[in-house]
C-alpha atoms as a PDB file:
ATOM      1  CA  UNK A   1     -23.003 114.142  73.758  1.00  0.00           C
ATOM      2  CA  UNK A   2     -22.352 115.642  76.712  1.00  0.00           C
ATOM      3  CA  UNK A   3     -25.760 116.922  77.563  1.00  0.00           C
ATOM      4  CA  UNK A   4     -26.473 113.270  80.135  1.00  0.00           C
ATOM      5  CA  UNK A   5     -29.964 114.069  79.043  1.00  0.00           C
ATOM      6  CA  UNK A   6     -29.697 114.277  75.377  1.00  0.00           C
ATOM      7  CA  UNK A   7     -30.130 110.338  74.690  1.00  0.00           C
ATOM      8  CA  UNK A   8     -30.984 110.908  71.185  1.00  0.00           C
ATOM      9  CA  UNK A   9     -26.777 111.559  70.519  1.00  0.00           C
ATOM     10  CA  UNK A  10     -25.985 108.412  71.992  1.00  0.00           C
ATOM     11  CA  UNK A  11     -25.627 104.691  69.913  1.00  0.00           C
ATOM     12  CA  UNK A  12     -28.869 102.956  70.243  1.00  0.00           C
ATOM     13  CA  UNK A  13     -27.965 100.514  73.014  1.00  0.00           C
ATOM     14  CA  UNK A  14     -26.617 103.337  75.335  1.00  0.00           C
ATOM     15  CA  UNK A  15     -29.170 105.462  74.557  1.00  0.00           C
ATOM     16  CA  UNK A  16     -32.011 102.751  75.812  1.00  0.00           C
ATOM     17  CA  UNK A  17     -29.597 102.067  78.840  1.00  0.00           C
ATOM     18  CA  UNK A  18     -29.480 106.042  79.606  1.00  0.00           C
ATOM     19  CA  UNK A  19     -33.423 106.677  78.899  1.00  0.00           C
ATOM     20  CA  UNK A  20     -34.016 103.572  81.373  1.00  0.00           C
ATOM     21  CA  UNK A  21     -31.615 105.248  84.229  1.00  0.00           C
ATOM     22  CA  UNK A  22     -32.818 108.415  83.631  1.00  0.00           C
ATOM     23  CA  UNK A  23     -36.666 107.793  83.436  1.00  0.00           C
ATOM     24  CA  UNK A  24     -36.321 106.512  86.918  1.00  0.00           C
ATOM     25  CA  UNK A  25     -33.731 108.843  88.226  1.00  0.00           C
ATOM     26  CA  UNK A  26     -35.614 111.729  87.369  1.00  0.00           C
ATOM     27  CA  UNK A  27     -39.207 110.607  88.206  1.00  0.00           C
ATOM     28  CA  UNK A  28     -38.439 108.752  91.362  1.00  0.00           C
ATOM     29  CA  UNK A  29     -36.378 108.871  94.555  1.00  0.00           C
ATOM     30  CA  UNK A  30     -36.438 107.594  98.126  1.00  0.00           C
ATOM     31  CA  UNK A  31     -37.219 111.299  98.732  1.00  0.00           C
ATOM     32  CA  UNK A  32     -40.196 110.814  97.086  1.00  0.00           C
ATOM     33  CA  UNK A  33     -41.894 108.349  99.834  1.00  0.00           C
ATOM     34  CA  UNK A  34     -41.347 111.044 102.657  1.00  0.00           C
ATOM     35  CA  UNK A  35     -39.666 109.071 104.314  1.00  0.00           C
ATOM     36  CA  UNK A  36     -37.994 110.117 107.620  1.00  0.00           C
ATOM     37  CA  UNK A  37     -34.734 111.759 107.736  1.00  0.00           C
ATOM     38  CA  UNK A  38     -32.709 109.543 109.674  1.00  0.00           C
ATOM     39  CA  UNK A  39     -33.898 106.289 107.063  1.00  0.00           C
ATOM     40  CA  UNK A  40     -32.830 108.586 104.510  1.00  0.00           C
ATOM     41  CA  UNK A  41     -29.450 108.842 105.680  1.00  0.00           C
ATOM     42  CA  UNK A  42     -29.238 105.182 106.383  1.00  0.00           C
ATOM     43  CA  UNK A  43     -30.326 104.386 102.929  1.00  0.00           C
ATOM     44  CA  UNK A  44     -27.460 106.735 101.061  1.00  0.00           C
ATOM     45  CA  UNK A  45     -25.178 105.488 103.415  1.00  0.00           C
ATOM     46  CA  UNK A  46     -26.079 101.598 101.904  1.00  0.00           C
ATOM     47  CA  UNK A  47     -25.512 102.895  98.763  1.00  0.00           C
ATOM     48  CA  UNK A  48     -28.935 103.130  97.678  1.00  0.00           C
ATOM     49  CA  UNK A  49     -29.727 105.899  94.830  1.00  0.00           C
ATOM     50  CA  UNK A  50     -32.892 104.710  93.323  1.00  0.00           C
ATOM     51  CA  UNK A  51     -35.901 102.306  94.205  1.00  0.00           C
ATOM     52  CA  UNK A  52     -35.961  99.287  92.448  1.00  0.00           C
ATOM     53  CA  UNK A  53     -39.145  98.410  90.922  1.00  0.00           C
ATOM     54  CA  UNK A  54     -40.779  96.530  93.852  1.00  0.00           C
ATOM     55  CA  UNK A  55     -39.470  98.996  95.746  1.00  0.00           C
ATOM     56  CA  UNK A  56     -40.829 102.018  94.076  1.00  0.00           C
ATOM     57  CA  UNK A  57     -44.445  99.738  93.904  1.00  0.00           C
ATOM     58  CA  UNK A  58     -44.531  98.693  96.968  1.00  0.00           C
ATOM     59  CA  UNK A  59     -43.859 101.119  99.498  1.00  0.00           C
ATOM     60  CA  UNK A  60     -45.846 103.755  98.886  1.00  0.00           C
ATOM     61  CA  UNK A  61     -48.664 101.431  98.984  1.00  0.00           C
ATOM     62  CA  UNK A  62     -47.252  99.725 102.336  1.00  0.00           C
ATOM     63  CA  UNK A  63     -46.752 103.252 104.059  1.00  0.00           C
ATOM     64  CA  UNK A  64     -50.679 104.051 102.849  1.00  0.00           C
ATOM     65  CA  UNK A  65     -51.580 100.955 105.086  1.00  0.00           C
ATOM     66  CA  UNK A  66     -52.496  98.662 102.628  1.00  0.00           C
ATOM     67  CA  UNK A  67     -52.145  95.044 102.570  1.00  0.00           C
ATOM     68  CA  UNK A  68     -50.279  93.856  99.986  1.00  0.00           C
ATOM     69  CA  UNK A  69     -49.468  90.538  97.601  1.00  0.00           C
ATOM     70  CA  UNK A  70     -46.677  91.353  95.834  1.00  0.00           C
ATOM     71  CA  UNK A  71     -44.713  88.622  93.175  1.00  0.00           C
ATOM     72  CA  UNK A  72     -41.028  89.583  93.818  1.00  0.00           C
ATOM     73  CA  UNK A  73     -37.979  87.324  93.625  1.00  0.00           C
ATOM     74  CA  UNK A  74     -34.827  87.372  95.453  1.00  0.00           C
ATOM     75  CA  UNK A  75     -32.445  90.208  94.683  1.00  0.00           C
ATOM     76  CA  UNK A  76     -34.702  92.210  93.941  1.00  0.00           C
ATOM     77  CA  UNK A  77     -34.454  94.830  96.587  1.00  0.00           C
ATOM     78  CA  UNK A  78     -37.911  93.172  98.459  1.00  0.00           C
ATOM     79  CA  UNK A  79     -35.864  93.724 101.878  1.00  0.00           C
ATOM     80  CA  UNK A  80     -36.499  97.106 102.144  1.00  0.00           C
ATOM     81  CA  UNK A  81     -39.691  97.180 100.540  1.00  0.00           C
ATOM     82  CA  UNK A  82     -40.923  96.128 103.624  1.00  0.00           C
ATOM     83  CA  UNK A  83     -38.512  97.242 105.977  1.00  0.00           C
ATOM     84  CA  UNK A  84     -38.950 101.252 104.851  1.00  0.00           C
ATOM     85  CA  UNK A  85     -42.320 101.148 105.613  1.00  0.00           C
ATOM     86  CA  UNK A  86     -42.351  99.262 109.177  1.00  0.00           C
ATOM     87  CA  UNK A  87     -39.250 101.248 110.651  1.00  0.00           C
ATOM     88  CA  UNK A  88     -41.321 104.278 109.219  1.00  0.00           C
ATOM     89  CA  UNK A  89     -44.727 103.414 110.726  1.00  0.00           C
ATOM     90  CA  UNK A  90     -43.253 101.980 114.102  1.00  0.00           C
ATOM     91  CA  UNK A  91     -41.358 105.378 114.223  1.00  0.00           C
ATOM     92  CA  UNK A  92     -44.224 107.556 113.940  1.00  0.00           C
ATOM     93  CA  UNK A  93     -45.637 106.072 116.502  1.00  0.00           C
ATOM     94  CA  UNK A  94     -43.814 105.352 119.241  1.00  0.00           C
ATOM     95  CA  UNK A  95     -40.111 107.222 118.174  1.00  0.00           C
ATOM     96  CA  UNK A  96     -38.099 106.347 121.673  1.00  0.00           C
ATOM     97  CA  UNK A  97     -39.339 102.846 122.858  1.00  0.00           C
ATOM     98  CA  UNK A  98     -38.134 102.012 126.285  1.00  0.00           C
ATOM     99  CA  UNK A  99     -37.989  99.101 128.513  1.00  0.00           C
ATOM    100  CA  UNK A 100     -39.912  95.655 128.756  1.00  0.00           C
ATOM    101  CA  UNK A 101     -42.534  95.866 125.321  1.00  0.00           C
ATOM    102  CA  UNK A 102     -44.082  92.753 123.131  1.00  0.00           C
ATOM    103  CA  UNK A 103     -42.821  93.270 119.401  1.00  0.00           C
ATOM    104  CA  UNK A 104     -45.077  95.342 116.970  1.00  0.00           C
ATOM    105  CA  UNK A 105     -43.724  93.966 113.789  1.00  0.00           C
ATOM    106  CA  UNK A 106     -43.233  90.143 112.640  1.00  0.00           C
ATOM    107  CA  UNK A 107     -41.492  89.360 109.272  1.00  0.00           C
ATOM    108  CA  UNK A 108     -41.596  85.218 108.739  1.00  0.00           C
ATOM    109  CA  UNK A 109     -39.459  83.810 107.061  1.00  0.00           C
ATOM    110  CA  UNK A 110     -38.205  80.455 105.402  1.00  0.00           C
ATOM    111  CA  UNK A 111     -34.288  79.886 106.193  1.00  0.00           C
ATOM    112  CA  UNK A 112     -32.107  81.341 109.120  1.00  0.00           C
ATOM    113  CA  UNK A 113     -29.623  82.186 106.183  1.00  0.00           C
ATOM    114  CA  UNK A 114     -32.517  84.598 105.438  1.00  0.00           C
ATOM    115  CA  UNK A 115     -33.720  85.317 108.506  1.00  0.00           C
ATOM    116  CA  UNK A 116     -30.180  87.108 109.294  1.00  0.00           C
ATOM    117  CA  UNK A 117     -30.244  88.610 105.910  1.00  0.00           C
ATOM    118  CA  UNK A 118     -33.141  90.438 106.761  1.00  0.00           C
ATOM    119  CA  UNK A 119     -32.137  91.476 110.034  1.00  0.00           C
ATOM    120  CA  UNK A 120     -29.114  92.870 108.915  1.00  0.00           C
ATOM    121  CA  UNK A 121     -31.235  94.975 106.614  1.00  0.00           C
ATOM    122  CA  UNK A 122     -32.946  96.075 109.477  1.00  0.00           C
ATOM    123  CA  UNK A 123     -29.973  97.297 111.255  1.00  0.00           C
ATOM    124  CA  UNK A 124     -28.856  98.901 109.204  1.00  0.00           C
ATOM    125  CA  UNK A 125     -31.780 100.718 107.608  1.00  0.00           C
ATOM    126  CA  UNK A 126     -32.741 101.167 110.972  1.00  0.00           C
ATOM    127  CA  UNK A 127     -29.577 102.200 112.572  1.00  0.00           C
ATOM    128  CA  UNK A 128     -30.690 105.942 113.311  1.00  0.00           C
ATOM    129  CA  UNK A 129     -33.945 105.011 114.792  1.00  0.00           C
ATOM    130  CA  UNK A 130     -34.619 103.729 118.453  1.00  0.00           C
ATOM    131  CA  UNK A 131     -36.528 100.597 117.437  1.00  0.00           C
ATOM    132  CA  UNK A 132     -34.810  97.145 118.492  1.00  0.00           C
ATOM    133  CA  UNK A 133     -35.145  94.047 117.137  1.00  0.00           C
ATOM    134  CA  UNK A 134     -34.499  90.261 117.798  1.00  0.00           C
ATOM    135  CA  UNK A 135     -33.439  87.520 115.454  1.00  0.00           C
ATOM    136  CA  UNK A 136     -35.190  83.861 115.962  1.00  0.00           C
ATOM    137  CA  UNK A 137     -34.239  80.395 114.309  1.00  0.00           C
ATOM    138  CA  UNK A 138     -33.462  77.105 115.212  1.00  0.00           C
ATOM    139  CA  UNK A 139     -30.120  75.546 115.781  1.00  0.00           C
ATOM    140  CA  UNK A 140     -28.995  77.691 118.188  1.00  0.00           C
ATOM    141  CA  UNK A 141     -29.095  78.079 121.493  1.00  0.00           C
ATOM    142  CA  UNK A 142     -32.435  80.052 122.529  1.00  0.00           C
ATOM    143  CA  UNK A 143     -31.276  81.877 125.616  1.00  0.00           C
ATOM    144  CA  UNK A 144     -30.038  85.411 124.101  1.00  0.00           C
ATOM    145  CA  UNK A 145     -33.468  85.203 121.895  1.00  0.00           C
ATOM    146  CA  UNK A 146     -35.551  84.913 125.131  1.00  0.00           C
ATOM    147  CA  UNK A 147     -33.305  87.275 127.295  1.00  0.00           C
ATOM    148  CA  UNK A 148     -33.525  89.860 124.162  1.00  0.00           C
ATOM    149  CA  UNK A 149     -37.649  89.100 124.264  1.00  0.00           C
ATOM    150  CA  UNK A 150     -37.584  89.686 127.484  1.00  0.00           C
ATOM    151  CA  UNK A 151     -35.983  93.237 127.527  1.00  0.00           C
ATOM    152  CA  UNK A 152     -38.277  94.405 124.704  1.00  0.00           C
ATOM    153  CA  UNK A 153     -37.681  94.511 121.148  1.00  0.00           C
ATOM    154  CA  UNK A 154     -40.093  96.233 117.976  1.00  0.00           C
ATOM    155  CA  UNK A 155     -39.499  94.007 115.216  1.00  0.00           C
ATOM    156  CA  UNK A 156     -39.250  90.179 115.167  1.00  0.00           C
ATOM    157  CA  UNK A 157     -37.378  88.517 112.172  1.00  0.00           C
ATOM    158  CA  UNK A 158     -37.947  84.875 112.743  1.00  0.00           C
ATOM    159  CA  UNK A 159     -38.706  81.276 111.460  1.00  0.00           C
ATOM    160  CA  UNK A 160     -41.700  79.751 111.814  1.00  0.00           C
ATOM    161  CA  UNK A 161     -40.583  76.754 113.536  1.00  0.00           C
ATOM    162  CA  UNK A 162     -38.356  78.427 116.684  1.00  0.00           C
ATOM    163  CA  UNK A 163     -41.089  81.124 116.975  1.00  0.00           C
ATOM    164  CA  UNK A 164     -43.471  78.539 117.346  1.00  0.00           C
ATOM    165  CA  UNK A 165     -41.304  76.852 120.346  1.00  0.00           C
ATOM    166  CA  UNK A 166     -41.134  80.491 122.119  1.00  0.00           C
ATOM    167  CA  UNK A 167     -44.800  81.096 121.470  1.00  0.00           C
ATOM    168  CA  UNK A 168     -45.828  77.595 123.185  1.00  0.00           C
ATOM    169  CA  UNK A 169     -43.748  78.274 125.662  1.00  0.00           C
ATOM    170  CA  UNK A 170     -44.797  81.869 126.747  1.00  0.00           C
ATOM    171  CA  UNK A 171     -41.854  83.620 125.518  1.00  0.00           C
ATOM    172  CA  UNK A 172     -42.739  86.073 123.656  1.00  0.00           C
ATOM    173  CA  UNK A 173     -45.813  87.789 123.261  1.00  0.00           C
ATOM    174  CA  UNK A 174     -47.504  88.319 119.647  1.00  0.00           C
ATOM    175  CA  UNK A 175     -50.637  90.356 120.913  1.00  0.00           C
ATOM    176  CA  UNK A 176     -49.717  93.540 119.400  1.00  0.00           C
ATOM    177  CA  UNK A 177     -48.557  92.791 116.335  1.00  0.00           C
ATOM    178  CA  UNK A 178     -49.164  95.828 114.106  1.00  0.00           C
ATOM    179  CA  UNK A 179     -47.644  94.506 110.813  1.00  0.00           C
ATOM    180  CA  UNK A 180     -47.244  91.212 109.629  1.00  0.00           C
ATOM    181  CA  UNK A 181     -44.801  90.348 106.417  1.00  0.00           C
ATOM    182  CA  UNK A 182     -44.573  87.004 104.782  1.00  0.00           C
ATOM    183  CA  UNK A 183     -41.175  86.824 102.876  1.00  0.00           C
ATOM    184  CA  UNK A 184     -40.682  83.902 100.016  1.00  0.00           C
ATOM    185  CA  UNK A 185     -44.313  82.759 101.099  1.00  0.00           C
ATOM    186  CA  UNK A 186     -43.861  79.398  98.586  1.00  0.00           C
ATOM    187  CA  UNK A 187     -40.058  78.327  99.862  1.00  0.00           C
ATOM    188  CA  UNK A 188     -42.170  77.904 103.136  1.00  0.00           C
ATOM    189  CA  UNK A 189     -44.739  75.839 101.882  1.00  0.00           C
ATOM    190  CA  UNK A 190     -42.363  73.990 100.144  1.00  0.00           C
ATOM    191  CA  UNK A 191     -40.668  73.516 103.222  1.00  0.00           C
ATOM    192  CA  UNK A 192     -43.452  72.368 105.002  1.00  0.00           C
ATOM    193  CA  UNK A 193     -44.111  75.063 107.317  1.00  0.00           C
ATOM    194  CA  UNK A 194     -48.017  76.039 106.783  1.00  0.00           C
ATOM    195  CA  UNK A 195     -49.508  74.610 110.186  1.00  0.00           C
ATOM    196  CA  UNK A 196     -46.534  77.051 111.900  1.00  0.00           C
ATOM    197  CA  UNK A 197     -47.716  79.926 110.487  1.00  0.00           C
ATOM    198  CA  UNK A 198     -51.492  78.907 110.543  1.00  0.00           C
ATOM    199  CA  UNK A 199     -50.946  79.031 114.173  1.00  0.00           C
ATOM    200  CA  UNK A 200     -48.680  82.091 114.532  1.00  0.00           C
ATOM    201  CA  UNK A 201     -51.349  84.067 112.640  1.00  0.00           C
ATOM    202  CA  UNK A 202     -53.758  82.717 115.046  1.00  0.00           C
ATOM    203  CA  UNK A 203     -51.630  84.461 118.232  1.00  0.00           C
ATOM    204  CA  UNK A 204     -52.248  87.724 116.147  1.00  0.00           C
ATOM    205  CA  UNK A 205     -54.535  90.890 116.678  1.00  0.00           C
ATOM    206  CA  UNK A 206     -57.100  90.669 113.876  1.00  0.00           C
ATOM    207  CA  UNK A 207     -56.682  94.283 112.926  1.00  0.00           C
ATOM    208  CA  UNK A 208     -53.182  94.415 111.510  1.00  0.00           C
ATOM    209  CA  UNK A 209     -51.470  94.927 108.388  1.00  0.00           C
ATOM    210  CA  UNK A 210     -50.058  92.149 105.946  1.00  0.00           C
ATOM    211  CA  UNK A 211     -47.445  92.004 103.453  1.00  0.00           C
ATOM    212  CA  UNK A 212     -47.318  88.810 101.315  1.00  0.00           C
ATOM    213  CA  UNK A 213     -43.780  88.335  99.277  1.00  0.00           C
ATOM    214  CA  UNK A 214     -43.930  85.137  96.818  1.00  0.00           C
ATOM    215  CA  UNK A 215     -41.350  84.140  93.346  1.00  0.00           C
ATOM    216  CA  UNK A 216     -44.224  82.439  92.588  1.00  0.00           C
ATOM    217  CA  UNK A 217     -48.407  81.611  93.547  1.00  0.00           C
ATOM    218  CA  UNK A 218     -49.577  78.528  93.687  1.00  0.00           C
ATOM    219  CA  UNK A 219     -52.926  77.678  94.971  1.00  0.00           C
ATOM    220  CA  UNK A 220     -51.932  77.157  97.805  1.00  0.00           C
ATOM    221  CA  UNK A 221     -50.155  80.498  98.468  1.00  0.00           C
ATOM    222  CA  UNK A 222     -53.329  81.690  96.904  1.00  0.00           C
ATOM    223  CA  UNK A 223     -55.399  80.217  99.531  1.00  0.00           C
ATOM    224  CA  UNK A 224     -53.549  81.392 102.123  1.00  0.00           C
ATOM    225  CA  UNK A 225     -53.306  84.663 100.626  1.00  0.00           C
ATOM    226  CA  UNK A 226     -57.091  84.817 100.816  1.00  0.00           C
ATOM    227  CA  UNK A 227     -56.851  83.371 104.400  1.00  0.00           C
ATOM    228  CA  UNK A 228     -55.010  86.517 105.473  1.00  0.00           C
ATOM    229  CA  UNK A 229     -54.842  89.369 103.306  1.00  0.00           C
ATOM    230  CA  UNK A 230     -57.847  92.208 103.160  1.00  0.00           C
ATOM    231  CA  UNK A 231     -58.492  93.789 100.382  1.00  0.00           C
ATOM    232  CA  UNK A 232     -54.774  93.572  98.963  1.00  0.00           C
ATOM    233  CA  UNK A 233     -52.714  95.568  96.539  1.00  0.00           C
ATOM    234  CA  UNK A 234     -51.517  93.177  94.321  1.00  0.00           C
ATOM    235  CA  UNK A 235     -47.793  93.789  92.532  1.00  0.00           C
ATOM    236  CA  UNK A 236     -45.923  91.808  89.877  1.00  0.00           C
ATOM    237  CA  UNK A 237     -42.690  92.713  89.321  1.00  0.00           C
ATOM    238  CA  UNK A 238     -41.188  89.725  87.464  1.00  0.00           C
ATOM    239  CA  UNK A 239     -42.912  87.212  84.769  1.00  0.00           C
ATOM    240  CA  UNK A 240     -43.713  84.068  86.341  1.00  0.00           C
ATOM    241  CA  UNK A 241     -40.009  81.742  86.616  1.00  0.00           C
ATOM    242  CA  UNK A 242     -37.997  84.955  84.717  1.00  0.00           C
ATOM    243  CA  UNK A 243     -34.038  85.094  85.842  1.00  0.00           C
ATOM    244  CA  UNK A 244     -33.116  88.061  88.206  1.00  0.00           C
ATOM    245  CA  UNK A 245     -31.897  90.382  86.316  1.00  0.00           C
ATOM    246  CA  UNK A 246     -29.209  91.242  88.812  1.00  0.00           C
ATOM    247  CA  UNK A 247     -27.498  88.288  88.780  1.00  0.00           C
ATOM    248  CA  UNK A 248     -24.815  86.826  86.338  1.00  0.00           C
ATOM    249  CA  UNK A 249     -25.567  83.204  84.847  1.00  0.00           C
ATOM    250  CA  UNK A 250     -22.272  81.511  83.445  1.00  0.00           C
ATOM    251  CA  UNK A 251     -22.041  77.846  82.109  1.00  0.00           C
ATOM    252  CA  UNK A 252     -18.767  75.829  82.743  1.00  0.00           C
ATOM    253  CA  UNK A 253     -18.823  72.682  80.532  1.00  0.00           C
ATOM    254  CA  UNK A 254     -16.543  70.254  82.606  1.00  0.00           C
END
């Protein structure tokens, strides 16, 4: 009963819970994507051990270059899915950015409540690499977003709307975008914000890569799915409206 391997000694439910943990542990790792050192370190120092199963799908297939459409809902590990890959890729190429440069990756997304989510899972993922990045949303004064623009940043973690404003305005330049990421695709529908991306993806090099993130696809994330994406990868992770199985749901009759 010792043996951690030996599942068969264990009652029934413990024994599917080990053969589950195990399975994964021992087929998969971070150290499996080749990832670089220094992201290594940054992801056992978040307390990562192993991928989720987006993340396990997904990035080998975003470090490969492909565009993807992936069905993943929150808290599901999506974050660094996509963020892996990019701080890998932008790494390899350029591994000590200096100075003035326009941004190389953009990750849209629908709320600032997000939007500073995911930039806080750049930092820190990121937090042994050179690469900078800049945080965009409305509601807040825009003057450290144009002054960090300005100085040069790598990665741009923004909604639509307030990257719009800079964009019309000459702030910041989208002309060498390398990697484009669409997080909770159908929240921003919902929210009304197609015609701000339609014209953000316009400002973008037509060679480039895209990762599409959606709980759910309607046809009209399907559409613009097929308005973007070439030749994607397609992952589905959860059943269509399925709980997270992360999270806790308690009733309180009152």
């Amino acid at each position: 009963a010792q043996d951690p391997y030996n599942i068969f000694l264990l009652p029934v439910p413990t024994a599917l819970t080990a053969l589950r943990a195990t399975s994964w542990s021992i087929a998969l790792s971070f150290e499996t994507f080749n990832l670089h050192p220094a992201l290594l370190r940054a992801v056992a120092e978040a307390g990562y051990t192993v991928p989720t199963p987006i993340q396990a799908r997904a990035i080998p297939l975003a470090l490969a270059g492909h565009d993807l459409q992936a069905a993943a809902q929150t808290g599901t590990g999506k974050t660094a899915a996509f963020a892996l890959p990019i701080l890998q890729r932008l790494d390899a190429a350029v591994s000590e950015p200096r100075g003035p440069r326009a941004p190389r990756a953009l990750v849209l997304v629908p709320t600032r409540e997000l939007a500073a989510q995911v930039a806080e899972s750049f930092q820190d993922l990121g937090r042994h690499l050179k690469q900078r990045g800049v945080l965009i949303f409305g509601g807040v004064g825009p003057k450290p977003q144009v002054k960090a623009l300005a100085e040069g940043v790598d990665i741009v973690v923004a909604t639509p709307g307030r990257l719009l404003d800079h964009l019309q305005l000459r702030l910041v330049d989208l002309s060498r975008i390398e990697i484009l990421v669409l997080d909770e695709a159908d929240r921003m529908l919902d929210m009304g914000f197609i015609r701000p991306i339609r014209k953000l993806i316009a400002a973008l090099p037509k060679q480039r890569q895209n990762l599409l993130f959606s709980a759910t696809f309607s046809n009209e994330i399907r559409e613009l799915a097929r308005g973007i994406l070439r030749d994607p990868q397609s992952i589905d992770i959860a059943p269509r409206n399925a709980p997270v199985e992360l999270i806790d749901h308690r009733v309180y009759h009152v």
